[in-house]
C-alpha atoms as a PDB file:
ATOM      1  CA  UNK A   1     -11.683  -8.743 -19.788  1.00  0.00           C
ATOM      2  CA  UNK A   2      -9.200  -8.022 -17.321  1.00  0.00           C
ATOM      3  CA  UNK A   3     -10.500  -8.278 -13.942  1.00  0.00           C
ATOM      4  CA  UNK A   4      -7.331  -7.405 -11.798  1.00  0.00           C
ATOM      5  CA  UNK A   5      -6.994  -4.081 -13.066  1.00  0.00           C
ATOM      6  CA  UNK A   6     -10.721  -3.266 -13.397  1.00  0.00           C
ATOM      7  CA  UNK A   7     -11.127  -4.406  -9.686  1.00  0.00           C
ATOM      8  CA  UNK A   8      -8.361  -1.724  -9.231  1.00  0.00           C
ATOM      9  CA  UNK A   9      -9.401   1.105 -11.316  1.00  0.00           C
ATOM     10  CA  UNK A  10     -12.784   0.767  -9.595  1.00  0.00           C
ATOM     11  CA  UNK A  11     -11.001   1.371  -5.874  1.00  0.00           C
ATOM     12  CA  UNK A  12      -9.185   4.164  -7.289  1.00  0.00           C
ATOM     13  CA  UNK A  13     -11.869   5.767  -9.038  1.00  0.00           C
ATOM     14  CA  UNK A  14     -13.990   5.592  -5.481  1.00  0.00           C
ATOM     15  CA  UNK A  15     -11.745   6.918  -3.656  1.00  0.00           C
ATOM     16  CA  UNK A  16     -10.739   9.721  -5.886  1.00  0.00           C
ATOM     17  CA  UNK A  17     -14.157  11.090  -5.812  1.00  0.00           C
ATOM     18  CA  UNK A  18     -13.913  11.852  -2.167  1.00  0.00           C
ATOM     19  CA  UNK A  19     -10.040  11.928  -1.304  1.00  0.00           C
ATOM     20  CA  UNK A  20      -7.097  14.054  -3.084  1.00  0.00           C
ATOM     21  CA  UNK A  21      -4.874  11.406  -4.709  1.00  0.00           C
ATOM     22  CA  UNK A  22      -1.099  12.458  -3.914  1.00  0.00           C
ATOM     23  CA  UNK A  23       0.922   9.354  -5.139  1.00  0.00           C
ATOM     24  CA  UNK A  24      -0.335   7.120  -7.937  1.00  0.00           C
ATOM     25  CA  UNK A  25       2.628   4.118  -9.347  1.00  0.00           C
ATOM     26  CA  UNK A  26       1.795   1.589 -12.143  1.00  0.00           C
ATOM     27  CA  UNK A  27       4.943  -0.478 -12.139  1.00  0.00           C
ATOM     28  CA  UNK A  28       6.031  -3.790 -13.739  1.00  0.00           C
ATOM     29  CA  UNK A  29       8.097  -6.031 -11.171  1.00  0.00           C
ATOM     30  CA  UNK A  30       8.326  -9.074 -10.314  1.00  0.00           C
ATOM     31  CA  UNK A  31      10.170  -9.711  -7.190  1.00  0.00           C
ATOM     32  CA  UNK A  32       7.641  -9.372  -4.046  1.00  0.00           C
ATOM     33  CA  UNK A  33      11.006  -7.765  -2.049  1.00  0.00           C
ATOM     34  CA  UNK A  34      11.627  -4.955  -4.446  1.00  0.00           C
ATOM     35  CA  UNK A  35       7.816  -4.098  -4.235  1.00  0.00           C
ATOM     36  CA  UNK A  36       7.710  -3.836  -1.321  1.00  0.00           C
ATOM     37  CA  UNK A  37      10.967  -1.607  -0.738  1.00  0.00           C
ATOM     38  CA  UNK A  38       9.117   1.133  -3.402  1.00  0.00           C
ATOM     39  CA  UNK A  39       6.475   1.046  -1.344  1.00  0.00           C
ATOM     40  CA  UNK A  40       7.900   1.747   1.859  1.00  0.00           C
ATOM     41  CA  UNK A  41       9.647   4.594  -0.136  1.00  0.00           C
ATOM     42  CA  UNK A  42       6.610   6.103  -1.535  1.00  0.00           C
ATOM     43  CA  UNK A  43       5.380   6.015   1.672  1.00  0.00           C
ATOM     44  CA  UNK A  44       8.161   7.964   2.641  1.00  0.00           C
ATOM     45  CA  UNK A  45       8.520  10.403  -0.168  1.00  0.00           C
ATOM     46  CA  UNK A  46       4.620  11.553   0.494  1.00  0.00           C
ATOM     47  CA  UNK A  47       5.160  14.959   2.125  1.00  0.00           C
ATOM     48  CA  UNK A  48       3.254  15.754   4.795  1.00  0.00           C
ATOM     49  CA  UNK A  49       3.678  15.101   8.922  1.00  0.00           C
ATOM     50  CA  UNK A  50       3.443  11.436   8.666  1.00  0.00           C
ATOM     51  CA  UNK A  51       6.734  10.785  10.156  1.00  0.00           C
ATOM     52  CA  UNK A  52       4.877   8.081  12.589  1.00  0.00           C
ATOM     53  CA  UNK A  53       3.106   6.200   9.960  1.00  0.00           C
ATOM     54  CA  UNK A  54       6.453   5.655   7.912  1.00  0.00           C
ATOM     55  CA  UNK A  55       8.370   4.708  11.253  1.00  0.00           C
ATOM     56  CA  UNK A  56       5.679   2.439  12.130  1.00  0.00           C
ATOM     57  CA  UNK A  57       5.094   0.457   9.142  1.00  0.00           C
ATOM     58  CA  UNK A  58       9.539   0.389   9.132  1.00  0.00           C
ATOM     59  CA  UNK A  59       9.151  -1.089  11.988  1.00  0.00           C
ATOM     60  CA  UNK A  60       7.013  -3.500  11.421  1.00  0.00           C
ATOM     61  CA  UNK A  61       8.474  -4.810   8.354  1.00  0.00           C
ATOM     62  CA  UNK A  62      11.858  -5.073  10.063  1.00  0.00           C
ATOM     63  CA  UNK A  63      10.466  -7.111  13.225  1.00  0.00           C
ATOM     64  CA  UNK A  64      11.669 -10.197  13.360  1.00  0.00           C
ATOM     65  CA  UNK A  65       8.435 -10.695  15.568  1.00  0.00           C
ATOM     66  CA  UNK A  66       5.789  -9.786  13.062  1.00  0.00           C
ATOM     67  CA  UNK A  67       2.157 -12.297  13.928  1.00  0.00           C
ATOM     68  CA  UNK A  68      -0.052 -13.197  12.243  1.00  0.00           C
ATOM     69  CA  UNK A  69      -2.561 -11.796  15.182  1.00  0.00           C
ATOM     70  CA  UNK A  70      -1.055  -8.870  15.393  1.00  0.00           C
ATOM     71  CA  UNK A  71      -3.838  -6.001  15.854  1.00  0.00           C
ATOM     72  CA  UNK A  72      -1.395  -3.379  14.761  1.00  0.00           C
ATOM     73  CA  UNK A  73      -3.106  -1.706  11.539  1.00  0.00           C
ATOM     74  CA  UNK A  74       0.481  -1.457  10.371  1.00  0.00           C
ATOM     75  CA  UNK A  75       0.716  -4.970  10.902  1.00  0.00           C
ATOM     76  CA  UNK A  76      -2.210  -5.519   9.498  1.00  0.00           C
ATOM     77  CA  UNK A  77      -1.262  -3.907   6.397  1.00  0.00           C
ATOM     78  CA  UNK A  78       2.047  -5.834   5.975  1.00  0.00           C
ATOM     79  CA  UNK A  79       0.165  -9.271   6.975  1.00  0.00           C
ATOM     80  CA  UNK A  80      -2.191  -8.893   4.014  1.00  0.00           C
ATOM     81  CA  UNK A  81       1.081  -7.430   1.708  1.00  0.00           C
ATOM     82  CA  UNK A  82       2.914 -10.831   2.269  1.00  0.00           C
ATOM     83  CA  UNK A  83      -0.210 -13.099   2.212  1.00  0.00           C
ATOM     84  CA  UNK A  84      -2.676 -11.524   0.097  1.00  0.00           C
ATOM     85  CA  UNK A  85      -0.379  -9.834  -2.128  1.00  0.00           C
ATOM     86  CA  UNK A  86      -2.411  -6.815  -2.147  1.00  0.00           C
ATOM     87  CA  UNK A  87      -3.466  -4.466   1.034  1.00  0.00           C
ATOM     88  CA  UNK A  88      -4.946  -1.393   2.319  1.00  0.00           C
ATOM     89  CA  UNK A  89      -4.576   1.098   5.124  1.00  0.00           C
ATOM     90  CA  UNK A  90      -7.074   3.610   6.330  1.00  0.00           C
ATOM     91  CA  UNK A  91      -6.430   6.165   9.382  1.00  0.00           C
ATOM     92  CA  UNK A  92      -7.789   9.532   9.559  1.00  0.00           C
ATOM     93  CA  UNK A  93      -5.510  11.427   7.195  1.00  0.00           C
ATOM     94  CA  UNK A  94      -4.154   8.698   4.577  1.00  0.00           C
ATOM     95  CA  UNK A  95      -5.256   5.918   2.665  1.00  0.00           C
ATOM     96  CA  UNK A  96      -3.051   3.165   1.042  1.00  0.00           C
ATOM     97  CA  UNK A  97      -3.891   0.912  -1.552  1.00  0.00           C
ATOM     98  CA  UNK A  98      -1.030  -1.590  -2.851  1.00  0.00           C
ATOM     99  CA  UNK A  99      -1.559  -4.480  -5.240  1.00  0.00           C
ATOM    100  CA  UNK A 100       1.578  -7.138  -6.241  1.00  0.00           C
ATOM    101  CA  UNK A 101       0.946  -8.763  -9.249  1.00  0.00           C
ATOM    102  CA  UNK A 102       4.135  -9.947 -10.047  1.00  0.00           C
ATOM    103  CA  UNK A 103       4.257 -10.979 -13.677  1.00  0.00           C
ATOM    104  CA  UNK A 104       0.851 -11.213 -14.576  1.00  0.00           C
ATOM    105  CA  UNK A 105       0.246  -7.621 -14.806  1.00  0.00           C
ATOM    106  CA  UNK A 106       1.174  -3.779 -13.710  1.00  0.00           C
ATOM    107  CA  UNK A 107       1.194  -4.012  -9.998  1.00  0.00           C
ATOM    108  CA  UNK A 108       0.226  -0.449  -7.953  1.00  0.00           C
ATOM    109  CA  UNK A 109       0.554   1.691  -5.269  1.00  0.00           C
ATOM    110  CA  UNK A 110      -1.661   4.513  -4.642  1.00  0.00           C
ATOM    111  CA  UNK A 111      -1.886   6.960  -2.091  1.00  0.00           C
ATOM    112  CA  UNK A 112      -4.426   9.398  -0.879  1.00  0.00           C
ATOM    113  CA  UNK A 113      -4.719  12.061   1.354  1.00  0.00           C
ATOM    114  CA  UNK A 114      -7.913  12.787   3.234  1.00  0.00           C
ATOM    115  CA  UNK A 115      -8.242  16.532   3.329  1.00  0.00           C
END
């Protein structure tokens, strides 16, 4: 019936099973900027020794320089964000899921920590 958020709950459901879920937003917006800004805070309010990951995805949203080709995961990440409207990053300790659905529907941001 509603395939966006069952496509969702599915990803969140397989990755709770194995990872401990530390930030988990259900939020109704629909400008793309303002998403993006409470993501890049969530990111930030997470609390653990991340200090690189949120000063590298900053970064990388602020470039002026940001390609397409970019093999940056960070880049990566914001590439998919701003194309895709939805993304995901994976390194050894974190994993971020973030879906922009504008309108339509809730749009999320979940984060987990691999323990």
């Amino acid at each position: 019936y509603n395939y966006v958020q069952t496509k969702y709950n599915t990803k969140l459901k397989t990755y709770s099973k194995k990872y401990k879920l530390i930030s988990n937003i259900k939020i109704k917006i629909s400008d793309f900027n303002l998403f993006k800004n409470t993501l890049f805070k969530e990111i930030d309010n997470t609390n653990f020794s991340h200090a690189y990951l949120v000063s590298n995805f900053f970064k990388v949203l602020n470039s002026d320089n940001l390609k397409a080709n970019d093999d940056s995961p960070y880049s990566k990440f914001i590439n998919s964000l701003n194309k895709n409207k939805t993304s995901f990053y994976e390194d050894n300790k974190i994993i971020i899921l973030a879906e922009f659905n504008a309108n339509y529907f809730e749009s999320w941001i979940s984060i987990f920590f691999k323990e």
